[in-house]
C-alpha atoms as a PDB file:
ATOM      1  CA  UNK A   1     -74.342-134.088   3.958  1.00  0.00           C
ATOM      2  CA  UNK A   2     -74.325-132.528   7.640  1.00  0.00           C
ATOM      3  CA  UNK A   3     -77.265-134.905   8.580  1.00  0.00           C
ATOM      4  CA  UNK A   4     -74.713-137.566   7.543  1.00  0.00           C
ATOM      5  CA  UNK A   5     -71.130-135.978   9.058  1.00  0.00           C
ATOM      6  CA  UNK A   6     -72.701-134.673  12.492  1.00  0.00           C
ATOM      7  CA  UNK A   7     -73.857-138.160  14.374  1.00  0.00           C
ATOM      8  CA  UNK A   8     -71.068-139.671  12.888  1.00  0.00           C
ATOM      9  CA  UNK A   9     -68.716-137.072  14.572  1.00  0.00           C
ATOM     10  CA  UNK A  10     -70.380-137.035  17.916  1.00  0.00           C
ATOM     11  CA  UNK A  11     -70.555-141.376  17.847  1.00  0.00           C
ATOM     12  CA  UNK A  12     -66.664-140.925  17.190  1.00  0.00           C
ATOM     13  CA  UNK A  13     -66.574-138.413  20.758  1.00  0.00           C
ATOM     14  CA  UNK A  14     -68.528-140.834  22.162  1.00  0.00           C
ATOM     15  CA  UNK A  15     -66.045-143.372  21.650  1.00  0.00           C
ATOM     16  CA  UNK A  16     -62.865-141.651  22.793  1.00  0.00           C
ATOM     17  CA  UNK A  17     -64.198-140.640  25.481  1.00  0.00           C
ATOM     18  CA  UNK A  18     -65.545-143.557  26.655  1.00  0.00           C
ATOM     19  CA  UNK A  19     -62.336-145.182  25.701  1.00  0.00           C
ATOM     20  CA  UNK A  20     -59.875-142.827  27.404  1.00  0.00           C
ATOM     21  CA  UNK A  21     -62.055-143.301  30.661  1.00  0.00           C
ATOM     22  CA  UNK A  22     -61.781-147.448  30.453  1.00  0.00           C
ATOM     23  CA  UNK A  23     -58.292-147.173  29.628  1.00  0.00           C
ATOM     24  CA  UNK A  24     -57.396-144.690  32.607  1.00  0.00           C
ATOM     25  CA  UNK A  25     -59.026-147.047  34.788  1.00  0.00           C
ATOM     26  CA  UNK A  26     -57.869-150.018  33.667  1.00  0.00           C
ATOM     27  CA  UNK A  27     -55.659-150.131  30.674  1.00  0.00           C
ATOM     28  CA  UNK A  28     -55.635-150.698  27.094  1.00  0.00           C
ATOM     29  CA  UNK A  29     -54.307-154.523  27.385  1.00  0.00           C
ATOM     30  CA  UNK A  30     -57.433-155.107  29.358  1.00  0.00           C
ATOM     31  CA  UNK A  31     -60.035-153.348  27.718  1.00  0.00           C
ATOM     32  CA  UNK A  32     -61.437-154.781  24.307  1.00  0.00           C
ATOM     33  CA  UNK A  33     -63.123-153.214  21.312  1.00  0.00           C
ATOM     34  CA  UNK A  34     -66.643-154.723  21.954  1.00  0.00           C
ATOM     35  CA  UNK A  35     -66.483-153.743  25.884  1.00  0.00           C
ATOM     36  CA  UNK A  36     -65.849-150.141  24.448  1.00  0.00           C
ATOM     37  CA  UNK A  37     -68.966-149.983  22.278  1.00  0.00           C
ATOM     38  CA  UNK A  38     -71.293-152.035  25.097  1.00  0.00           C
ATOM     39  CA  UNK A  39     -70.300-149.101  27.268  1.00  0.00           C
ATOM     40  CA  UNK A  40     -70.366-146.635  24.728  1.00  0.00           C
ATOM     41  CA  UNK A  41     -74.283-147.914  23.944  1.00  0.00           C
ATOM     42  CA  UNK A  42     -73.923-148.758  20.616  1.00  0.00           C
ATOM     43  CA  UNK A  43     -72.825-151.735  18.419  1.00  0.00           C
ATOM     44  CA  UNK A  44     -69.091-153.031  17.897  1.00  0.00           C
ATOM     45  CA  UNK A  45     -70.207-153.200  14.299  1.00  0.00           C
ATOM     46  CA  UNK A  46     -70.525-149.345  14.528  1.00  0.00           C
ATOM     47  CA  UNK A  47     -67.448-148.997  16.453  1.00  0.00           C
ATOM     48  CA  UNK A  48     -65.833-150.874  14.046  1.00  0.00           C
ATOM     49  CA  UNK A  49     -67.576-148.898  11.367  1.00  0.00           C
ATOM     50  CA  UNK A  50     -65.417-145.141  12.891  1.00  0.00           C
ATOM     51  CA  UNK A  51     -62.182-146.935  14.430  1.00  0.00           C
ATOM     52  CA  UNK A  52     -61.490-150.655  12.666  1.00  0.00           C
ATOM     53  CA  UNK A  53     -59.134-151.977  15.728  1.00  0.00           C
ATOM     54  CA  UNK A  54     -57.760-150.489  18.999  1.00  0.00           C
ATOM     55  CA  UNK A  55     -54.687-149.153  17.487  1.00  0.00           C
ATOM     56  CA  UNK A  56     -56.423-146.718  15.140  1.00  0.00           C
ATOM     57  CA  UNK A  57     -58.829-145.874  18.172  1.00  0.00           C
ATOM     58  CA  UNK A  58     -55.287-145.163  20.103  1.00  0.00           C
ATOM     59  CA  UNK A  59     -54.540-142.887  17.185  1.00  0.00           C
ATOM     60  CA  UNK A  60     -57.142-140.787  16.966  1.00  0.00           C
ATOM     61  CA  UNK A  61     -57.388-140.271  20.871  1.00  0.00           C
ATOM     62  CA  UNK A  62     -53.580-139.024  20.032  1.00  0.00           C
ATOM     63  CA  UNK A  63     -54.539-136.854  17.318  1.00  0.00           C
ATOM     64  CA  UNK A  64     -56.849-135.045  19.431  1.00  0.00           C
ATOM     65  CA  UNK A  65     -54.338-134.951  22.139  1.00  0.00           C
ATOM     66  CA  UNK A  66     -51.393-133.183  19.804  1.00  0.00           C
ATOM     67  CA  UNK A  67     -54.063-130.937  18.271  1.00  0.00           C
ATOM     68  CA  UNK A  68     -54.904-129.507  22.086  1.00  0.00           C
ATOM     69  CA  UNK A  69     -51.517-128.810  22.375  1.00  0.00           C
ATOM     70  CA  UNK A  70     -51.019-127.481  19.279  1.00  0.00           C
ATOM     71  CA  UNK A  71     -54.407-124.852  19.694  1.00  0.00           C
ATOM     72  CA  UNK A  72     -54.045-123.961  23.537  1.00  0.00           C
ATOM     73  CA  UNK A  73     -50.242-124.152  24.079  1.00  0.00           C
ATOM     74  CA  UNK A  74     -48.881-121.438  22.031  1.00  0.00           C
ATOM     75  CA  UNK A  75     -46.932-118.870  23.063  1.00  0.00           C
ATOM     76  CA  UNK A  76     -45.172-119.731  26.694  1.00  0.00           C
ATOM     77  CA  UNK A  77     -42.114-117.955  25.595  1.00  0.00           C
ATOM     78  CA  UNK A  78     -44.260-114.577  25.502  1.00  0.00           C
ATOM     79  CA  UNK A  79     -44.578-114.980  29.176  1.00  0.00           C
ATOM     80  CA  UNK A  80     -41.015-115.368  31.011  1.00  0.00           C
ATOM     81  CA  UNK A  81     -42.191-115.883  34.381  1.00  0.00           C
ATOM     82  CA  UNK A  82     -42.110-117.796  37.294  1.00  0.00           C
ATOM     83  CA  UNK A  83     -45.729-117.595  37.294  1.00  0.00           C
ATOM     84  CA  UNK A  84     -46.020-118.609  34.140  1.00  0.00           C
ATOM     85  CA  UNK A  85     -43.423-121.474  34.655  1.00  0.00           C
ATOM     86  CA  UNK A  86     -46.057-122.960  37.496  1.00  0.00           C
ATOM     87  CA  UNK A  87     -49.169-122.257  35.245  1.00  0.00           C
ATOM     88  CA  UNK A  88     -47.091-124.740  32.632  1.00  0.00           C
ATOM     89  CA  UNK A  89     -46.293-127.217  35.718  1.00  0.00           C
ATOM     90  CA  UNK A  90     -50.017-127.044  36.237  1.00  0.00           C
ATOM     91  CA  UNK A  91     -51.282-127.380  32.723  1.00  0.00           C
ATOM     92  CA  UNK A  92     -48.831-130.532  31.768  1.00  0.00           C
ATOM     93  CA  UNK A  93     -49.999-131.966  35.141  1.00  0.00           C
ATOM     94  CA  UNK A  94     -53.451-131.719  34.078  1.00  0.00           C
ATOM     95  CA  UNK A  95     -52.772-133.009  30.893  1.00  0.00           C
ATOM     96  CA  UNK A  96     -51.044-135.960  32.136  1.00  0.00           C
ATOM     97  CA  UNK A  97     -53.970-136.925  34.092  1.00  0.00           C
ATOM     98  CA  UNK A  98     -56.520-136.770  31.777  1.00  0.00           C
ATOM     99  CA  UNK A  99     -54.616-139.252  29.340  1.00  0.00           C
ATOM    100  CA  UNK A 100     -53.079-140.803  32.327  1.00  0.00           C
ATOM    101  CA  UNK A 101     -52.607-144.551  30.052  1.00  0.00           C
ATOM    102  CA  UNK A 102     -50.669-142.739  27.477  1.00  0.00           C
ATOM    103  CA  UNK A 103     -48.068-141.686  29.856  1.00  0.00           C
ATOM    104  CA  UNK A 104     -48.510-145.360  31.703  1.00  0.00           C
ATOM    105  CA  UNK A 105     -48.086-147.090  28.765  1.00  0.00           C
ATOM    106  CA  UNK A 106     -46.280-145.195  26.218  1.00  0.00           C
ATOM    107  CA  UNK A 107     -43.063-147.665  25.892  1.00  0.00           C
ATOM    108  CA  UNK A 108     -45.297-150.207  25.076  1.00  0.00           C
ATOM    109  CA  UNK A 109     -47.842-148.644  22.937  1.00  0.00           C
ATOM    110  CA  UNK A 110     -45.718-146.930  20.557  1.00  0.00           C
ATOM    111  CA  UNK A 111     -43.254-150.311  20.287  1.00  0.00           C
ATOM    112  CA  UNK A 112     -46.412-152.040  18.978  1.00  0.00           C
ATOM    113  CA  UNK A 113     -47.418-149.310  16.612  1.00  0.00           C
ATOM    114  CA  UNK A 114     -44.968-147.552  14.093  1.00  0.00           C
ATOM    115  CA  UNK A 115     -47.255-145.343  13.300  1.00  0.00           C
ATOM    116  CA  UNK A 116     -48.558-143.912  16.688  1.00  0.00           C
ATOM    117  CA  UNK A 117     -44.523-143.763  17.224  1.00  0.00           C
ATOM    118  CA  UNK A 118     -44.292-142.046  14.502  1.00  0.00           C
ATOM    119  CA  UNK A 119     -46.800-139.330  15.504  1.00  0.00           C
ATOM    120  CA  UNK A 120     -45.732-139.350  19.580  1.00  0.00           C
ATOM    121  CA  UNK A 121     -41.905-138.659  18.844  1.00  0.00           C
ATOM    122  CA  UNK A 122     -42.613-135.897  15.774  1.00  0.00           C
ATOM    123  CA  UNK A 123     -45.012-133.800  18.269  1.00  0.00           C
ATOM    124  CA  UNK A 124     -42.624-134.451  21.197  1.00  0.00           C
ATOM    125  CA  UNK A 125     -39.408-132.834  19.044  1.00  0.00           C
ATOM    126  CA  UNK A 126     -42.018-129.575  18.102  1.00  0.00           C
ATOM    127  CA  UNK A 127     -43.084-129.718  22.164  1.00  0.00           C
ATOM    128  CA  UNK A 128     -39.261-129.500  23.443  1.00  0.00           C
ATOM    129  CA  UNK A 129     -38.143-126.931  21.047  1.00  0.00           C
ATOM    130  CA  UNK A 130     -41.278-124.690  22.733  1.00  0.00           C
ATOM    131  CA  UNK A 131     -39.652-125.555  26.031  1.00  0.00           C
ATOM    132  CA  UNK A 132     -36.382-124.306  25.302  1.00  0.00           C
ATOM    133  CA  UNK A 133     -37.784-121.080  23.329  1.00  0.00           C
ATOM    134  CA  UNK A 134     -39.390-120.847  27.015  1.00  0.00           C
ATOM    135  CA  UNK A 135     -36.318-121.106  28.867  1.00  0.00           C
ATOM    136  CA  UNK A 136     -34.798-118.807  26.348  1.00  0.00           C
ATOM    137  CA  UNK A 137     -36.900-116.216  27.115  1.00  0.00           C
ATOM    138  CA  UNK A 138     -36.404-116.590  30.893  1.00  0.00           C
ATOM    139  CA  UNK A 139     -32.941-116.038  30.590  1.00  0.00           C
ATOM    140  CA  UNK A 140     -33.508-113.035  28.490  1.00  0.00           C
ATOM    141  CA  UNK A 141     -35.610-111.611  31.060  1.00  0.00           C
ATOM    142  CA  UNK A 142     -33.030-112.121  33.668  1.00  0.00           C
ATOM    143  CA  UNK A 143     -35.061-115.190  35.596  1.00  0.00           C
ATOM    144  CA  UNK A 144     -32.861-118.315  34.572  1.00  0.00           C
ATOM    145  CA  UNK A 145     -29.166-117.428  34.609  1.00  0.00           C
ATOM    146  CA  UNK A 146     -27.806-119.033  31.594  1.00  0.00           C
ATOM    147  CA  UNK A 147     -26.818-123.002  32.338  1.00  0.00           C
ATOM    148  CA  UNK A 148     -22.673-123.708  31.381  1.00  0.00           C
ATOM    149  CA  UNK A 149     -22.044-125.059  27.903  1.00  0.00           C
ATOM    150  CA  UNK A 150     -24.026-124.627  24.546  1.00  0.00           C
ATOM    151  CA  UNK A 151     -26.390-127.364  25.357  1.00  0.00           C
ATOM    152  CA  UNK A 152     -26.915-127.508  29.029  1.00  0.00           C
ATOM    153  CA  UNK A 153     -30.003-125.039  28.968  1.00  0.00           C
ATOM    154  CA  UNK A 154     -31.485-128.083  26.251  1.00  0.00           C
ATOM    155  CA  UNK A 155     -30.307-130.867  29.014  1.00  0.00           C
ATOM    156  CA  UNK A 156     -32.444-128.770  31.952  1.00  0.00           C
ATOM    157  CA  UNK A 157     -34.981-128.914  29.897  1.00  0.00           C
ATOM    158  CA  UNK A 158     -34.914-132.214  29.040  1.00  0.00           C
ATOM    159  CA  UNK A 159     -34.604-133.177  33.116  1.00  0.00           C
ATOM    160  CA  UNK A 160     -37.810-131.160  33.483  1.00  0.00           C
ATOM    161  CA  UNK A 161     -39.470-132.747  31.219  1.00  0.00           C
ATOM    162  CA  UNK A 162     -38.459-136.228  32.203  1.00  0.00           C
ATOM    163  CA  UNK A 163     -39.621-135.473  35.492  1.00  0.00           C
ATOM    164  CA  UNK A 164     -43.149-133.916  34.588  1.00  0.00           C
ATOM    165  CA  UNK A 165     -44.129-136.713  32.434  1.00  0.00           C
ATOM    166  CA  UNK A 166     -43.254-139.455  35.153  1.00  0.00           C
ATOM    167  CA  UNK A 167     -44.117-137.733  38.821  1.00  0.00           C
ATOM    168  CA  UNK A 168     -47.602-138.723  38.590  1.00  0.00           C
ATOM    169  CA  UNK A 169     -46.317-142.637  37.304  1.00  0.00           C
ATOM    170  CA  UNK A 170     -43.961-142.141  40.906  1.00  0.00           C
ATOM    171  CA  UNK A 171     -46.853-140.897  42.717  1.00  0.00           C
ATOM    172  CA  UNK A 172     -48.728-144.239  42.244  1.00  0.00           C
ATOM    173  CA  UNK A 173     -46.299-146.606  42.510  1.00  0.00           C
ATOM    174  CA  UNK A 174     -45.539-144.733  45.726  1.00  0.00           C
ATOM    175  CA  UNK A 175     -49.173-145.458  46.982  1.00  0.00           C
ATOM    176  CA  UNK A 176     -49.796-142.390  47.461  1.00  0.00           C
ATOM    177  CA  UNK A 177     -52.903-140.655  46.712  1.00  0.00           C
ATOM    178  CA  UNK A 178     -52.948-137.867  43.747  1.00  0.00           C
ATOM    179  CA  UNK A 179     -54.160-135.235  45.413  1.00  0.00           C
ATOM    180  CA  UNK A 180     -52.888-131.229  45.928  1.00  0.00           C
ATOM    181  CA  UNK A 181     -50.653-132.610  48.036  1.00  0.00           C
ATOM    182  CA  UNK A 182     -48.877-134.584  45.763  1.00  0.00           C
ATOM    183  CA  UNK A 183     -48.881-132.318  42.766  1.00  0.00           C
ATOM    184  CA  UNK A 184     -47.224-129.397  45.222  1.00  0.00           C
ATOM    185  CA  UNK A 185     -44.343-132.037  45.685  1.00  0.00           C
ATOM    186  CA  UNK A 186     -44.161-132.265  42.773  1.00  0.00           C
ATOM    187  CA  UNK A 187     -43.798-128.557  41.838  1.00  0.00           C
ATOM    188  CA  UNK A 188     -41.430-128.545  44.954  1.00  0.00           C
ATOM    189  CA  UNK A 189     -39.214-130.912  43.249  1.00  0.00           C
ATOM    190  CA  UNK A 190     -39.119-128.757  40.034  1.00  0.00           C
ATOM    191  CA  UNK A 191     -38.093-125.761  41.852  1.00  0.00           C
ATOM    192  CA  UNK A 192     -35.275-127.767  43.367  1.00  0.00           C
ATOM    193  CA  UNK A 193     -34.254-128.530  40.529  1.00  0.00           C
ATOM    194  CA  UNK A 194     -33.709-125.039  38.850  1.00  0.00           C
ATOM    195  CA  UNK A 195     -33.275-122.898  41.918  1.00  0.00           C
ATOM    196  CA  UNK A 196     -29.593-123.202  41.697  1.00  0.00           C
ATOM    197  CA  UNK A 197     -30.042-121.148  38.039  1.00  0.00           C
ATOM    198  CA  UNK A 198     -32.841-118.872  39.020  1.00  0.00           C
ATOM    199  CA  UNK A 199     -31.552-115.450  39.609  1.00  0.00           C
ATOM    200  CA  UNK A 200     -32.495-113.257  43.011  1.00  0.00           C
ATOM    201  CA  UNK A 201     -35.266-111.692  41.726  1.00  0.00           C
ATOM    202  CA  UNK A 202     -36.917-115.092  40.231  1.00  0.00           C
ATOM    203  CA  UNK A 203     -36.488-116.668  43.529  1.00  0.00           C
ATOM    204  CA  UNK A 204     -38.094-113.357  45.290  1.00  0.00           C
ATOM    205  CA  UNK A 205     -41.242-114.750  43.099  1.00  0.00           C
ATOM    206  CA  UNK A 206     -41.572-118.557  44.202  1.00  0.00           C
ATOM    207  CA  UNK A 207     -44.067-118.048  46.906  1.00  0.00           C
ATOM    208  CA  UNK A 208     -46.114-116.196  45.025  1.00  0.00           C
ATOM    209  CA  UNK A 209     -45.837-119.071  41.980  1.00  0.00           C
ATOM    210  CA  UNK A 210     -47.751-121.463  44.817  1.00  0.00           C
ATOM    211  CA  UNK A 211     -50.669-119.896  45.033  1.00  0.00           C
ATOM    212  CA  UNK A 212     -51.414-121.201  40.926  1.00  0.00           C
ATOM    213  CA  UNK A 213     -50.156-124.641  42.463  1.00  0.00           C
ATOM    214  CA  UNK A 214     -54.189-126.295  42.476  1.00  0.00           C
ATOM    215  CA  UNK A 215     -55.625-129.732  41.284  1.00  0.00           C
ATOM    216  CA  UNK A 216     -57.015-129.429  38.368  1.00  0.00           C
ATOM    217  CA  UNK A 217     -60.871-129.594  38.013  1.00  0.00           C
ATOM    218  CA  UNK A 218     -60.341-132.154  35.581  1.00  0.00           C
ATOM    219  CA  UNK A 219     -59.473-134.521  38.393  1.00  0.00           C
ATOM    220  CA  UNK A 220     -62.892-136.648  40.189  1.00  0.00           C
END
C-alpha cells in the first residue's frame, strides 16, 4: 500500500506546484490541463487520473492553502504586539504572493465554482474571527485603544484586511515593481490607518516594528 500512496502523493505536489507557478505567471483562464502535465513531465491522462478538471485542481491547491493557515497561524492573540502586528503584515504578504492568482482572481473563480466558494468564504469567517481575537488582545494589553461602538473594532479589522489582501493587486496595476519598497508602503499605509487608535506606548514601538518589515524569501 505505501509503494502505491507515496508516488501518487508526490505526482499530486508535482502538480500544484507546477500549477500555482503557471497560474501566478499567467493565469488560470490561460493555462490548460494538458499544458500543466507537459510541464509537469508526465501525461494529461495521469493528471487527469489525481485532479479530473481545473476546478478540482483549484480545490485542492485551496485545501492546502487553508490547511497552512490552519497549522502555522495559530495563536496571534497570544502575542499583543506591535511587533507581532508587522510579523502578521509580513506573513499575509508572503502568503499573498505565493498564491498571487487566488487573490487576482478570486471574484471570478469562486462565481464559477460553488464549491471552492463554499470553502474560500467558510475559512475566511474562521480567519476574521482570529483577527479580531487579535485586536482584542491588543486592546487588553493597552496597544489599541478601544474603537467607538460595539462593532467598530470588527469594521477596523475588516479595513485591514481589505487592504492586505488587495495592496499587492494596487501595486501592479500601479506598475510598480514588488519589491521591499513596496511592501514597506504598504505597512506604512497600515500604520496610518490605526495610529489614530494606538495608544503612546504602541506608537513608542513603530520603529522598532520596521526592522521585521523584509521581502519574503519566498519572492524570486
Amino acid at each position: 500500500m505505501c509503494l502505491k500512496t507515496m508516488p501518487s502523493l508526490d505526482t499530486q505536489e508535482k502538480i500544484k506546484a507546477k500549477a500555482i507557478s503557471l497560474f501566478n505567471e499567467h493565469g488560470t483562464g490561460s493555462i490548460s490541463i494538458g499544458r500543466i502535465a507537459a510541464e509537469a513531465g508526465i501525461s494529461r491522462g495521469n493528471l487527469q487520473y489525481h485532479y479530473a478538471h481545473k476546478q478540482e485542481l483549484i480545490r485542492a491547491i485551496y485545501q492546502d492553502i487553508a490547511a497552512e493557515v490552519l497549522s502555522h497561524w495559530q495563536g496571534d492573540d497570544q502575542q499583543p504586539t506591535v511587533r507581532h502586528m508587522a510579523e502578521m503584515f509580513v506573513r499575509q504578504f508572503d502568503y499573498v504572493w505565493r498564491y498571487r492568482f487566488l487573490y487576482r482572481e478570486m471574484t471570478v473563480l469562486v462565481r464559477a465554482d460553488a464549491v471552492l466558494a463554499q470553502r474560500v468564504r467558510a475559512n475566511r469567517v474562521s480567519r476574521i474571527e482570529a483577527v479580531v481575537r487579535f485586536f482584542n488582545a491588543l486592546v487588553k494589553n493597552r496597544i489599541l485603544k478601544k474603537p467607538r461602538g460595539g462593532e467598530s473594532l470588527r469594521y477596523l479589522v475588516m479595513m485591514t484586511w481589505v487592504f492586505c489582501d488587495n495592496w499587492l493587486n494596487f501595486v501592479e496595476i500601479q506598475g510598480n515593481e514588488i519589491n521591499s519598497q513596496g511592501l514597506q508602503e504598504g505597512y506604512d499605509h497600515i500604520i496610518e490607518m490605526l495610529y489614530p487608535y494606538l495608544t503612546r506606548r504602541a506608537r513608542e514601538s513603530i520603529f522598532e516594528s520596521y526592522e521585521l518589515i523584509q521581502f519574503p524569501s519566498t519572492v524570486a
